[in-house]
N, C-alpha and C. Protein backbone atom coordinates (compact mmCIF):
# COMPACT_ATOMS: atom_id res chain seq x y z
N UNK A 1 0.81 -1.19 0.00
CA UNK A 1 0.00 0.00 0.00
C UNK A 1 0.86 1.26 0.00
N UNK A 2 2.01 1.01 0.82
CA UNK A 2 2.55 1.96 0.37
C UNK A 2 3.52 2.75 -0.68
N UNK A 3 4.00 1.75 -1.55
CA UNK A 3 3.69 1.97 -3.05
C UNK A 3 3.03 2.56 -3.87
N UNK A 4 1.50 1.82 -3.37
CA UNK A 4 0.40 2.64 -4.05
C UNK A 4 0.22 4.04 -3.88
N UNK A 5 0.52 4.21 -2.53
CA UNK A 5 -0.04 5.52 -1.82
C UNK A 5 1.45 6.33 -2.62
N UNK A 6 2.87 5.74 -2.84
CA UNK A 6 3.75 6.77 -3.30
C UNK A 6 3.50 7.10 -5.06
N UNK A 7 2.50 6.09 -6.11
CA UNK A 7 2.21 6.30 -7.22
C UNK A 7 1.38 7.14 -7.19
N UNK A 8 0.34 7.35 -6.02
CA UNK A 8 -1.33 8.45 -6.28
C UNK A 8 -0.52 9.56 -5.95
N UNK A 9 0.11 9.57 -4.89
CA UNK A 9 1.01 10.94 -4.76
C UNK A 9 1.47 11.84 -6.32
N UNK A 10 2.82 10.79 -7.09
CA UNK A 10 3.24 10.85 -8.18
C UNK A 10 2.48 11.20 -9.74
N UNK A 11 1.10 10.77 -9.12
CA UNK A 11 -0.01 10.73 -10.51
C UNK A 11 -0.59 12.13 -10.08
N UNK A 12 -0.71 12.40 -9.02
CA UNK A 12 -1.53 14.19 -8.42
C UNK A 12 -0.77 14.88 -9.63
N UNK A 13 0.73 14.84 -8.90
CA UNK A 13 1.82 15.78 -9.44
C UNK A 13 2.06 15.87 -11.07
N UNK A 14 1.23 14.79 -11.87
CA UNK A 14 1.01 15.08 -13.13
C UNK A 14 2.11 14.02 -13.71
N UNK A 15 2.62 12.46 -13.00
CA UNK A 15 3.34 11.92 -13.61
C UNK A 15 2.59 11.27 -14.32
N UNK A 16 2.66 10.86 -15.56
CA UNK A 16 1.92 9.88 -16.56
C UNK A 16 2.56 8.25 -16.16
N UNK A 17 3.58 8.17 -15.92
CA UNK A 17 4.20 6.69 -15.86
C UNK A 17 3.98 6.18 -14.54
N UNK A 18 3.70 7.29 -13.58
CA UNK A 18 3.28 6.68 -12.07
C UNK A 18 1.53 5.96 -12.68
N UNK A 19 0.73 6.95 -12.76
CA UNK A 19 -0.29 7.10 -13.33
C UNK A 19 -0.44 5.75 -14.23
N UNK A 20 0.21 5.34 -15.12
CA UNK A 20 0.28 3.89 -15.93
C UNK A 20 0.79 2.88 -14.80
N UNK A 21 1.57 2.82 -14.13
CA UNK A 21 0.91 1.71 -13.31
C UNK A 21 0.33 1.70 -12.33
N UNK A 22 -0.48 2.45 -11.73
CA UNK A 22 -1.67 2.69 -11.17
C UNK A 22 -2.68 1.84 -11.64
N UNK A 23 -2.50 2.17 -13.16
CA UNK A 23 -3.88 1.50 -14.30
C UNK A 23 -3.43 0.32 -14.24
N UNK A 24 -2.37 -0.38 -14.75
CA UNK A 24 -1.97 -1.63 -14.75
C UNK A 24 -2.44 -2.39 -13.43
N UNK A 25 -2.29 -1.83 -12.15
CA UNK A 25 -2.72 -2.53 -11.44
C UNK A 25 -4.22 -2.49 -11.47
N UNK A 26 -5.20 -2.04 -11.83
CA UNK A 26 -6.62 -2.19 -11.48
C UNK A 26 -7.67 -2.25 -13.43
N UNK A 27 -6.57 -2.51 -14.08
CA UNK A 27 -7.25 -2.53 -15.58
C UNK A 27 -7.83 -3.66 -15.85
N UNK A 28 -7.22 -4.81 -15.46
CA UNK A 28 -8.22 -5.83 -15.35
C UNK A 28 -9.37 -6.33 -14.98
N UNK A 29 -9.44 -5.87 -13.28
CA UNK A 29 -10.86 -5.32 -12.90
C UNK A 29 -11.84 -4.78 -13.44
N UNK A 30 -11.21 -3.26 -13.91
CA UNK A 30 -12.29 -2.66 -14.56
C UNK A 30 -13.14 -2.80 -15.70
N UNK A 31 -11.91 -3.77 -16.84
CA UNK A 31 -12.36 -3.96 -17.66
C UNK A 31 -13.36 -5.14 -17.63
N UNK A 32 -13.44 -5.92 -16.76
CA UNK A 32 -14.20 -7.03 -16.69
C UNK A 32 -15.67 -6.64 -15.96
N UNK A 33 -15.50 -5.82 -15.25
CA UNK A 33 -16.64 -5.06 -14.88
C UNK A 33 -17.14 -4.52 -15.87
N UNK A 34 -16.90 -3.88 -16.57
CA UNK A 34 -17.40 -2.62 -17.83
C UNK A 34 -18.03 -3.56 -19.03
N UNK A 35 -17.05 -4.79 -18.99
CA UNK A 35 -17.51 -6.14 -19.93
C UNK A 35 -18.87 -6.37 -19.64
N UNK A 36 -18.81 -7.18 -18.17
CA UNK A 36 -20.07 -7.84 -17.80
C UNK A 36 -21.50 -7.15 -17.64
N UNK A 37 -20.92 -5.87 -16.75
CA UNK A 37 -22.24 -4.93 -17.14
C UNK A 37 -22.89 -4.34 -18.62
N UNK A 38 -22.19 -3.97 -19.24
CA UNK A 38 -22.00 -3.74 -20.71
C UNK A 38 -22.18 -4.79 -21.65
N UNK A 39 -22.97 -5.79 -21.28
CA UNK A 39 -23.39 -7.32 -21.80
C UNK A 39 -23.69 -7.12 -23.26
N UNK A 40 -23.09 -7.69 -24.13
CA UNK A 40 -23.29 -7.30 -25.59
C UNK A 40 -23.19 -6.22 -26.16
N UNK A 41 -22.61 -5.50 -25.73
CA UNK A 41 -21.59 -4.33 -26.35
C UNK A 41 -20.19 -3.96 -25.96
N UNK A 42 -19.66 -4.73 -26.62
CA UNK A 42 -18.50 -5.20 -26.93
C UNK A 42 -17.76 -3.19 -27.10
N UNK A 43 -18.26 -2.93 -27.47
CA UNK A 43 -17.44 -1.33 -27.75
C UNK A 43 -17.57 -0.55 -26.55
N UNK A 44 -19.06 -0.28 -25.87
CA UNK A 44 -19.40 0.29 -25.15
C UNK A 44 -18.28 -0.28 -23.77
N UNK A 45 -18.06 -1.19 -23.33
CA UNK A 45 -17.23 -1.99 -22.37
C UNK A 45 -16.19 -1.13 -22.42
N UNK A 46 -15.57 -1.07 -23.58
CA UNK A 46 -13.95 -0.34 -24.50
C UNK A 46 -14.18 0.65 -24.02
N UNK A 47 -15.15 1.26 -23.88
CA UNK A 47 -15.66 2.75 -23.77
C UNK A 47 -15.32 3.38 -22.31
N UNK A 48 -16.39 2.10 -21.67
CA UNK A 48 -16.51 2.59 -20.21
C UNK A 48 -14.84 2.18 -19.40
N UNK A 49 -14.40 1.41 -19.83
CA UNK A 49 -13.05 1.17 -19.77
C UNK A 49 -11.98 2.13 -19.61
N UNK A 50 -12.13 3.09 -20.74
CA UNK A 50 -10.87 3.87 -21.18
C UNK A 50 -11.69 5.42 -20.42
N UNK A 51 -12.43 5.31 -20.56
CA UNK A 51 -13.31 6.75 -19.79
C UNK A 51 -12.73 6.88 -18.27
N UNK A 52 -13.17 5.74 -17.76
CA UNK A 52 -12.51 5.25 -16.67
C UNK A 52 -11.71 6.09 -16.60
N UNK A 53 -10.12 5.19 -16.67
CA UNK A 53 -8.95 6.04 -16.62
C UNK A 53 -8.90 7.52 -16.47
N UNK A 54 -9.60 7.97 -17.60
CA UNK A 54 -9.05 9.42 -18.59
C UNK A 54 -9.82 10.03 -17.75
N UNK A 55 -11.06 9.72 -16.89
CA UNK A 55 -11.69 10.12 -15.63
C UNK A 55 -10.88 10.43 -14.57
N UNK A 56 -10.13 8.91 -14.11
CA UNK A 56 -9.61 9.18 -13.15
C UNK A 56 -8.02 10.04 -13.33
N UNK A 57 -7.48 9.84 -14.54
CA UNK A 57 -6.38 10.61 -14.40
C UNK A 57 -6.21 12.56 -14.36
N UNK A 58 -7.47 12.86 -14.46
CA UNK A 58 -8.33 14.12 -14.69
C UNK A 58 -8.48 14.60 -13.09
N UNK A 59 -9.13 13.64 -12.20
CA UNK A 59 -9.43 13.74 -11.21
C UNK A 59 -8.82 13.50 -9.79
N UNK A 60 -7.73 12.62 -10.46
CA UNK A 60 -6.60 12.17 -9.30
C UNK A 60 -6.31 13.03 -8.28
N UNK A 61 -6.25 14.32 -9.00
CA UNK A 61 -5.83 15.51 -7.21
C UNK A 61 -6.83 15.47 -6.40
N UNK A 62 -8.40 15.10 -7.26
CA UNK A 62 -9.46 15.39 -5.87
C UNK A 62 -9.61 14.06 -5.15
N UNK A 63 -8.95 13.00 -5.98
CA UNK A 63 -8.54 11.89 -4.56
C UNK A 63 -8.46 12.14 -3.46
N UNK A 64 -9.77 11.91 -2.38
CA UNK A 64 -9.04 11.87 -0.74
C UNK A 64 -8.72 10.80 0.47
N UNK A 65 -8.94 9.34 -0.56
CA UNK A 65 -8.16 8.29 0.04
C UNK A 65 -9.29 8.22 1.06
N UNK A 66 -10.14 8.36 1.23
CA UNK A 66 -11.70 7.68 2.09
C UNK A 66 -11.57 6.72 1.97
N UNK A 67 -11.81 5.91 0.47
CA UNK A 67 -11.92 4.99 0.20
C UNK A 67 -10.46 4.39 -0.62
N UNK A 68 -10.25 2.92 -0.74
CA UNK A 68 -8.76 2.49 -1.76
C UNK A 68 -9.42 2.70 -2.99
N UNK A 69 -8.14 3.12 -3.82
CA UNK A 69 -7.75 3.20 -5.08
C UNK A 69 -9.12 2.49 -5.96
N UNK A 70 -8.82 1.07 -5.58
CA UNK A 70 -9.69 0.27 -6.48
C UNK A 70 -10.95 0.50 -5.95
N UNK A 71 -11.70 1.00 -5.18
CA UNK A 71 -13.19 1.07 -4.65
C UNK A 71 -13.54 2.47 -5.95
N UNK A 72 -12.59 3.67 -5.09
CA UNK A 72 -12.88 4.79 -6.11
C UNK A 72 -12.84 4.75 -7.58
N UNK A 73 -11.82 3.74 -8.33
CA UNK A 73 -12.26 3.06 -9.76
C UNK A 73 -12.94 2.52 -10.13
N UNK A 74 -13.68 1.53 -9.39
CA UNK A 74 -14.71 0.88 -9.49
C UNK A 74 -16.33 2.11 -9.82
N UNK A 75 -15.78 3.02 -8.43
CA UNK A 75 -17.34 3.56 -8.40
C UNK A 75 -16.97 4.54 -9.98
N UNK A 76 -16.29 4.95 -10.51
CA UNK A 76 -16.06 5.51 -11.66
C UNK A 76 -16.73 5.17 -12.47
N UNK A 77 -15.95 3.82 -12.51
CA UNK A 77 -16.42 3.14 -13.87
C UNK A 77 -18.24 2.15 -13.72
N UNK A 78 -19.01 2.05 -12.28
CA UNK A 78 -20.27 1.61 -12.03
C UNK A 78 -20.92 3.02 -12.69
N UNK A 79 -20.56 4.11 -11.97
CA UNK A 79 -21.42 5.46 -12.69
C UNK A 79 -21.48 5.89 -14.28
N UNK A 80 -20.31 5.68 -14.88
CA UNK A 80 -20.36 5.80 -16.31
C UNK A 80 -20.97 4.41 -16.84
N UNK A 81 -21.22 3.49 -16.39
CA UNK A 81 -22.01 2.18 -16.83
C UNK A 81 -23.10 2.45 -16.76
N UNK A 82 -23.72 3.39 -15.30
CA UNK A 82 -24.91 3.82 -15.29
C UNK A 82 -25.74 4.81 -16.15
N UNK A 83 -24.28 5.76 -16.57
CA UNK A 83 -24.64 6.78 -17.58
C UNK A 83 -25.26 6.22 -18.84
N UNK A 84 -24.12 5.20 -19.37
CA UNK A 84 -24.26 4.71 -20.22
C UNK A 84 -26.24 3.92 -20.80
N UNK A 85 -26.25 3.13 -19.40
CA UNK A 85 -27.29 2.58 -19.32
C UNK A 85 -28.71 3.04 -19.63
N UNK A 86 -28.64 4.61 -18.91
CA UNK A 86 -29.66 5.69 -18.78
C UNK A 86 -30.38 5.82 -20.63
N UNK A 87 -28.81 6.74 -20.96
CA UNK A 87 -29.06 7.32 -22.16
C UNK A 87 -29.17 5.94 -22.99
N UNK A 88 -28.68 4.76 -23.17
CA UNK A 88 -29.11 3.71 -24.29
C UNK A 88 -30.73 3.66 -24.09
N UNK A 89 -31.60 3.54 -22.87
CA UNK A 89 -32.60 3.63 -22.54
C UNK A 89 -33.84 4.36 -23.24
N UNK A 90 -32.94 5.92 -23.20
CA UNK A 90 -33.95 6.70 -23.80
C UNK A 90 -33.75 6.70 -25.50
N UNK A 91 -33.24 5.71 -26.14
CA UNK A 91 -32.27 6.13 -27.66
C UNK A 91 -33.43 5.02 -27.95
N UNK A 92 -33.92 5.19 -29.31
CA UNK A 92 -34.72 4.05 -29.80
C UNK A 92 -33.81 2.81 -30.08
N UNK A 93 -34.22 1.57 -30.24
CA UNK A 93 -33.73 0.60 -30.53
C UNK A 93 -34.09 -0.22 -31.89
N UNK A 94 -33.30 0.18 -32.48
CA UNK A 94 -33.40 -0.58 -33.67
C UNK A 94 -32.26 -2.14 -33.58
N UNK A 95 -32.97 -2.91 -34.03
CA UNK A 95 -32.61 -4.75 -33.73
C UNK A 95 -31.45 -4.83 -34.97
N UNK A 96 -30.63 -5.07 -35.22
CA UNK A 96 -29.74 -5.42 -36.24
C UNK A 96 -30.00 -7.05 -36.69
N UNK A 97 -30.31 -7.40 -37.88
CA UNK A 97 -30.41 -8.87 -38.20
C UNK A 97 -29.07 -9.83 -38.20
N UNK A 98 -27.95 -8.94 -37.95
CA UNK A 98 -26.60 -9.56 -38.56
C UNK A 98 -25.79 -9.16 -37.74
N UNK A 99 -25.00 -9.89 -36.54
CA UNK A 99 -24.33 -9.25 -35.62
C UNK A 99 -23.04 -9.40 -36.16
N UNK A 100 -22.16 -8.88 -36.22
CA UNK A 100 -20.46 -8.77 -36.91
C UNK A 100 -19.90 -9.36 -36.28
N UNK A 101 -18.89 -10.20 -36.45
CA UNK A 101 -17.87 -10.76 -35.13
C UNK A 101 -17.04 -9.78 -34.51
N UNK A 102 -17.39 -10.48 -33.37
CA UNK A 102 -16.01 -8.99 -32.90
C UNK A 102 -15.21 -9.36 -31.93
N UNK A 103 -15.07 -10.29 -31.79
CA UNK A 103 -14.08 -10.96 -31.30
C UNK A 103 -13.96 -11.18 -29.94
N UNK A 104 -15.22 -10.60 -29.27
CA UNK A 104 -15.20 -10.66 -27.80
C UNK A 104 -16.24 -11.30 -27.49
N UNK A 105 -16.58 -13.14 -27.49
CA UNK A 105 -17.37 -14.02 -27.41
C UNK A 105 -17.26 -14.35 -26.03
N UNK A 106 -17.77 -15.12 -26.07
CA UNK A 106 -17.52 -15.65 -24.35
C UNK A 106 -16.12 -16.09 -24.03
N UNK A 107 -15.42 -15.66 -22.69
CA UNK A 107 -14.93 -15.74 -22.38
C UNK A 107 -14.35 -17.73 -22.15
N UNK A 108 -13.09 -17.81 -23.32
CA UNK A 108 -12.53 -19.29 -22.87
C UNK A 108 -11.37 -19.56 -21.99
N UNK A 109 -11.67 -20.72 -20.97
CA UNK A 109 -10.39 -20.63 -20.19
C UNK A 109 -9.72 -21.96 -21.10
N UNK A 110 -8.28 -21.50 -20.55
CA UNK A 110 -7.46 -22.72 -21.25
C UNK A 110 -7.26 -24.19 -20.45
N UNK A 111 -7.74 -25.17 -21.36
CA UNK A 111 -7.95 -26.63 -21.05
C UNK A 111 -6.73 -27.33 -21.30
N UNK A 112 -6.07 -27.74 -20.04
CA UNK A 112 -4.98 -28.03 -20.01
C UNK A 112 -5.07 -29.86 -20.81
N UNK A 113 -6.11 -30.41 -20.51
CA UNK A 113 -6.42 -31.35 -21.47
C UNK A 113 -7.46 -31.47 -22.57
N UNK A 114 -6.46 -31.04 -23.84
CA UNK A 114 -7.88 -30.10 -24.97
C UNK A 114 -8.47 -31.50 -25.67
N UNK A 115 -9.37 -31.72 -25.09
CA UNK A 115 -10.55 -32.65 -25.70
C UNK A 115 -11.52 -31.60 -26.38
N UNK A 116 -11.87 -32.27 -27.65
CA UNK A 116 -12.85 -31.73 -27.86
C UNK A 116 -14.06 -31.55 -27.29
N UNK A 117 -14.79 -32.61 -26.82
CA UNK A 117 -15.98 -32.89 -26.06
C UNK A 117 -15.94 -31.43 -25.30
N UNK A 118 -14.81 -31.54 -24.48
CA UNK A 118 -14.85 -31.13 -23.08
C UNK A 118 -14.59 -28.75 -23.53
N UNK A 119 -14.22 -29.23 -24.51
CA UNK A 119 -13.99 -27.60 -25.04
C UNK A 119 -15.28 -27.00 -25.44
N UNK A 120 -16.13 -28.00 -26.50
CA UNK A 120 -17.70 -27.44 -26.67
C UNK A 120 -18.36 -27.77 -25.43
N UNK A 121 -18.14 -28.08 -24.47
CA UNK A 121 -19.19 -28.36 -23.44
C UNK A 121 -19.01 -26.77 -22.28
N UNK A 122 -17.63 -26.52 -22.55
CA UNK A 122 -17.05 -25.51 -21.88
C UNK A 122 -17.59 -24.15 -22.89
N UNK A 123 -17.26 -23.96 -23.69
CA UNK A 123 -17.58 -22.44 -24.60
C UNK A 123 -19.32 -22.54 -24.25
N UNK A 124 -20.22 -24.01 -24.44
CA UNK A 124 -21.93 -23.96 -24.30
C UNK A 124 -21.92 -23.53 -22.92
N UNK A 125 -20.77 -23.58 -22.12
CA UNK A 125 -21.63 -23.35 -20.62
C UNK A 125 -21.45 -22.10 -20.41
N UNK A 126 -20.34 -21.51 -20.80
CA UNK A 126 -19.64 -19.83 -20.74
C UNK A 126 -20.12 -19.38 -21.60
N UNK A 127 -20.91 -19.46 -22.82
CA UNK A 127 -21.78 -18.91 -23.55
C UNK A 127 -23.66 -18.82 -23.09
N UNK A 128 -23.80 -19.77 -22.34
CA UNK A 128 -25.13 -19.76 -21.77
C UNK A 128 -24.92 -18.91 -20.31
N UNK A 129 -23.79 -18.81 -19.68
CA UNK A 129 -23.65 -17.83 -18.34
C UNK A 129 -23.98 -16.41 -18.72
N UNK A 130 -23.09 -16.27 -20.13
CA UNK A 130 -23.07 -14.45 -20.42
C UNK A 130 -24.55 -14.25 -20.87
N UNK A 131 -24.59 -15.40 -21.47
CA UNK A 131 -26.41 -14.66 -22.09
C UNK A 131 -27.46 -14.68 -21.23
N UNK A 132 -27.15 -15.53 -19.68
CA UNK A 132 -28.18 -15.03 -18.96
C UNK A 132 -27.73 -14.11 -18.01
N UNK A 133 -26.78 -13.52 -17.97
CA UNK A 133 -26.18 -12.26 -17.13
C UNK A 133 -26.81 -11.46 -17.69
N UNK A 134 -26.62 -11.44 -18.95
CA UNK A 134 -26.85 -10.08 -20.33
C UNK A 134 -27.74 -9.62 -20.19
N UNK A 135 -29.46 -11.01 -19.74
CA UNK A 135 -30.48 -10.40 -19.59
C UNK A 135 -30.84 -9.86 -18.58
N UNK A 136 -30.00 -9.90 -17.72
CA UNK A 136 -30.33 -9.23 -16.31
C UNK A 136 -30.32 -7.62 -16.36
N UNK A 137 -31.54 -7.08 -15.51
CA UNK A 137 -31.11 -6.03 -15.52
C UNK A 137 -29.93 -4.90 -14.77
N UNK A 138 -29.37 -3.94 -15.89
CA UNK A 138 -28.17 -3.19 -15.13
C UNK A 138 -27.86 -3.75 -13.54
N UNK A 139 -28.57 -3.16 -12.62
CA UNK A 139 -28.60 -3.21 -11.46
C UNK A 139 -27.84 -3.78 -10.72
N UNK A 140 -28.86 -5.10 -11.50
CA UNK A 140 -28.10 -6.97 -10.48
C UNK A 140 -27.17 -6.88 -11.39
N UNK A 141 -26.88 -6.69 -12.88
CA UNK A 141 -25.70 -6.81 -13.25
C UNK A 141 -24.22 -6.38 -12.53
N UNK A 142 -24.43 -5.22 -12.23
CA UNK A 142 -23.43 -4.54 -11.45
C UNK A 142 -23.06 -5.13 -9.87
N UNK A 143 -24.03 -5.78 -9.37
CA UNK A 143 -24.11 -6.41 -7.64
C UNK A 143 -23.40 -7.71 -8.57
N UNK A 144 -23.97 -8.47 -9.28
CA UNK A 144 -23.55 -9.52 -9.31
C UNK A 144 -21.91 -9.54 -9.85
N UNK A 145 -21.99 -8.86 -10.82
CA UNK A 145 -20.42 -8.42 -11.30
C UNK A 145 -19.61 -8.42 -10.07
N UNK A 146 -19.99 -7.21 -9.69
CA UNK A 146 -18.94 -6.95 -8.00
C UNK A 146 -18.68 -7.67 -7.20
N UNK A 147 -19.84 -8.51 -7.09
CA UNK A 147 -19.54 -9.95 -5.91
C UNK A 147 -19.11 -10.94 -6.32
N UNK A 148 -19.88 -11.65 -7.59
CA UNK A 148 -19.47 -12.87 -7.69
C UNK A 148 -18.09 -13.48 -8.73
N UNK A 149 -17.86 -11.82 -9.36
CA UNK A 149 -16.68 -11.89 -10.71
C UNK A 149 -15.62 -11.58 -10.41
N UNK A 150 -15.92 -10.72 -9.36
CA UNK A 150 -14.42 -9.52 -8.83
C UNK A 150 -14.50 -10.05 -7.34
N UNK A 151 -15.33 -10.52 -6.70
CA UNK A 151 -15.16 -11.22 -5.63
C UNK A 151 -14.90 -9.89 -4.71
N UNK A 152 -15.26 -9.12 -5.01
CA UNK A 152 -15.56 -7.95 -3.70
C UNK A 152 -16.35 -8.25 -2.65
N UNK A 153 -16.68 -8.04 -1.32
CA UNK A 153 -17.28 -8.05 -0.20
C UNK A 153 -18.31 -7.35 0.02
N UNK A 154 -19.47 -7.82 0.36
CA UNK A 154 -20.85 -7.02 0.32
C UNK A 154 -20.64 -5.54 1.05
N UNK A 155 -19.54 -5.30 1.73
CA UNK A 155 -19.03 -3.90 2.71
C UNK A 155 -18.55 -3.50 1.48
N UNK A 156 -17.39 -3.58 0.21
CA UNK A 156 -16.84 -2.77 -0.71
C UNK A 156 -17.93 -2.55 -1.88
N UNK A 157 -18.81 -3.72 -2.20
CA UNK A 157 -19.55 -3.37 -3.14
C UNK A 157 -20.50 -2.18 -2.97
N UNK A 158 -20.97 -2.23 -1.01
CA UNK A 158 -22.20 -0.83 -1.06
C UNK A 158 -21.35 0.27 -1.35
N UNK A 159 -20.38 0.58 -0.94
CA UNK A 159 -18.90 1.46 -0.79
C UNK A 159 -19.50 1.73 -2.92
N UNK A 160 -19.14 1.16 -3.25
CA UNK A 160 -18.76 1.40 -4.84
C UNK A 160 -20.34 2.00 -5.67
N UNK A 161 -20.99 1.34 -5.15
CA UNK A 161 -22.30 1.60 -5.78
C UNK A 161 -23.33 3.01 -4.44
N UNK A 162 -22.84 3.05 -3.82
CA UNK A 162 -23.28 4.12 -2.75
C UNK A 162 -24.89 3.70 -2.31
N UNK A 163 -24.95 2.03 -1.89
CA UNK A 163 -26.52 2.01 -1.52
C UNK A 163 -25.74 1.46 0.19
N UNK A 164 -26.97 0.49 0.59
CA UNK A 164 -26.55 0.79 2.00
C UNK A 164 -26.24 -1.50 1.87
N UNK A 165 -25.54 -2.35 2.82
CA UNK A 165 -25.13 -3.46 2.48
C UNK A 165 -26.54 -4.65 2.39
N UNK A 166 -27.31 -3.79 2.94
CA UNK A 166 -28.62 -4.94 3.17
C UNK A 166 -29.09 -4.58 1.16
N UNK A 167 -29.21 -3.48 1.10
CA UNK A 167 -29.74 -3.63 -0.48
C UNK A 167 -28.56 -4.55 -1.14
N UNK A 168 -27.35 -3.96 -1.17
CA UNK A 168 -26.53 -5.34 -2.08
C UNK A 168 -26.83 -6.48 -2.11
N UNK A 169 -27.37 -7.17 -0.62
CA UNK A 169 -27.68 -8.24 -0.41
C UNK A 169 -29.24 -8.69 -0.98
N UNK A 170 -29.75 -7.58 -0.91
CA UNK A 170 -30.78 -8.03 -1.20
C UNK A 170 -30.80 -8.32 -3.02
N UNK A 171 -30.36 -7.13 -3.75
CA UNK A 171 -30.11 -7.15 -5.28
C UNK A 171 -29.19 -8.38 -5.47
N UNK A 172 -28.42 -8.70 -5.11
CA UNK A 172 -27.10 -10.03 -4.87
C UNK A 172 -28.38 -11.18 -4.98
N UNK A 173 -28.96 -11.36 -3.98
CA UNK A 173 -29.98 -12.78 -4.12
C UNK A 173 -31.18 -13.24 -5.05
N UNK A 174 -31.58 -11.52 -5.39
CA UNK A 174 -32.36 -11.75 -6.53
C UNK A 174 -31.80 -12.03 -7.74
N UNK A 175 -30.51 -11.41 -7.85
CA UNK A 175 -30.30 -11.21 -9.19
C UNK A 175 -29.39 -12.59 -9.52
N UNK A 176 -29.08 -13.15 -7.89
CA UNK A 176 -28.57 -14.69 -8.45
C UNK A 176 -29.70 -15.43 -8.75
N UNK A 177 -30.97 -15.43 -8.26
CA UNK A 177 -32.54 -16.23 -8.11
C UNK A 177 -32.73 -15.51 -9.74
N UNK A 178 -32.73 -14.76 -10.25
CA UNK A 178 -32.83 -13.98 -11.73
C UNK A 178 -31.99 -14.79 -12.65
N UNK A 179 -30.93 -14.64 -12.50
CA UNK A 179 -30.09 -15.45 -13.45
C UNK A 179 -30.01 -16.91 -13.34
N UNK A 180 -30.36 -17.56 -12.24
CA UNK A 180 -30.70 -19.22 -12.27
C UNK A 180 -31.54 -19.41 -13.02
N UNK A 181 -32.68 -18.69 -12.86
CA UNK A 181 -34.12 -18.98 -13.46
C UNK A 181 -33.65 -18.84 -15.09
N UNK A 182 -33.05 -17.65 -15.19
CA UNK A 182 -32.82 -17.70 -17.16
C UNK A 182 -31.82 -18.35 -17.12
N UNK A 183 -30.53 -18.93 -16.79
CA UNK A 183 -29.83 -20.25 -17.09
C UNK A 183 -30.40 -21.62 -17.32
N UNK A 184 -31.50 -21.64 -16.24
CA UNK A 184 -32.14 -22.76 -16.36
C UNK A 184 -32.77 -22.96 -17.76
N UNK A 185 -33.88 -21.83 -17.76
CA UNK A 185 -34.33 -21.48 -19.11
C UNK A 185 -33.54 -21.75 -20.38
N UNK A 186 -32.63 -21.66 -20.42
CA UNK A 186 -31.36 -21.77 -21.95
C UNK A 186 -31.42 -23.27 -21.68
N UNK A 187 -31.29 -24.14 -20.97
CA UNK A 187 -31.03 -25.77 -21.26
C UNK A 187 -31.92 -26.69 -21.08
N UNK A 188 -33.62 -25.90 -21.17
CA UNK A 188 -35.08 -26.53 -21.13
C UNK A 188 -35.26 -26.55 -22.88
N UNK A 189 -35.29 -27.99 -23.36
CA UNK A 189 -35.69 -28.31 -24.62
C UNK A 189 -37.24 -27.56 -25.30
């Protein structure tokens, strides 16, 4: 921590390379957050991602260390997800018949014994997880993201999202009881 605390110092003062690994340490996070909430928009994720940063490197002096590094990135990048969320809301929706590849499918882990069987059984199950996350709404997306992806603590997640720990808990159980029910749903013939 105290590393960290000598890079936020270094990033106030306008260093860019303190400032880059600052990001390095918490880019993974964010981006997987910005992913999961950002369920099928693959750009928008990119978006809330890099906003992030260019947010926080903007804002770094009004850092006052209340909260760690990664809570205050987090709540960054939950609010511009929210932004995001708002305005797609009010934008009409037109359905596209033809989705483009884009290279950001479900997430594959590497199978140290690559059977085939066992690789399509793996992409059908990590492809049926994201599509019933996807349908969830924002909300539980973001509780569930925080808890069950990033493995944050129902105390850092209210911290990030600014509700109080009994609502996390409460959005946390629905939105796991939400997404069982549409998982289930994807493997009913």
């Amino acid at each position: 921590m105290a590393e960290e605390a000598a890079l936020i110092e270094k990033s106030r003062a306008g260093d860019a390379e303190a400032f880059g690994r600052l990001v390095r340490r918490y880019e993974d996070r964010i981006f997987t957050l910005a992913r999961n909430v950002c369920a099928g928009l693959p750009a928008e994720a990119e978006d809330v991602y890099q906003e992030t940063f260019v947010t926080a490197f903007k804002k770094i002096r009004g850092f006052r260390g209340d909260s760690g590094l990664g809570t205050w990135l987090h709540r960054i990048a939950a609010n511009l997800c929210w932004m995001r969320h708002r305005k797609k809301k009010s934008e009409p929706f037109v359905p596209m018949l033809d989705e483009p590849e884009s290279g950001h499918g479900p997430r594959e882990f590497r199978d140290w014994s690559p059977e085939p069987e066992e690789i399509a059984r793996k992409k059908e199950l990590s492809a049926a997880v994201e599509r019933a996350l996807a349908g969830l709404p924002v909300d539980y997306r973001l509780v569930l993201t925080l808890r069950d992806v990033e493995g944050l603590s129902n105390e850092e997640t209210a911290k990030i999202l600014g509700m109080s720990v009994a609502a996390v808990k409460s959005r946390l159980h629905r939105g796991r009881m939400h997404l069982r029910d549409r998982f289930e749903a994807s493997f009913k013939p």
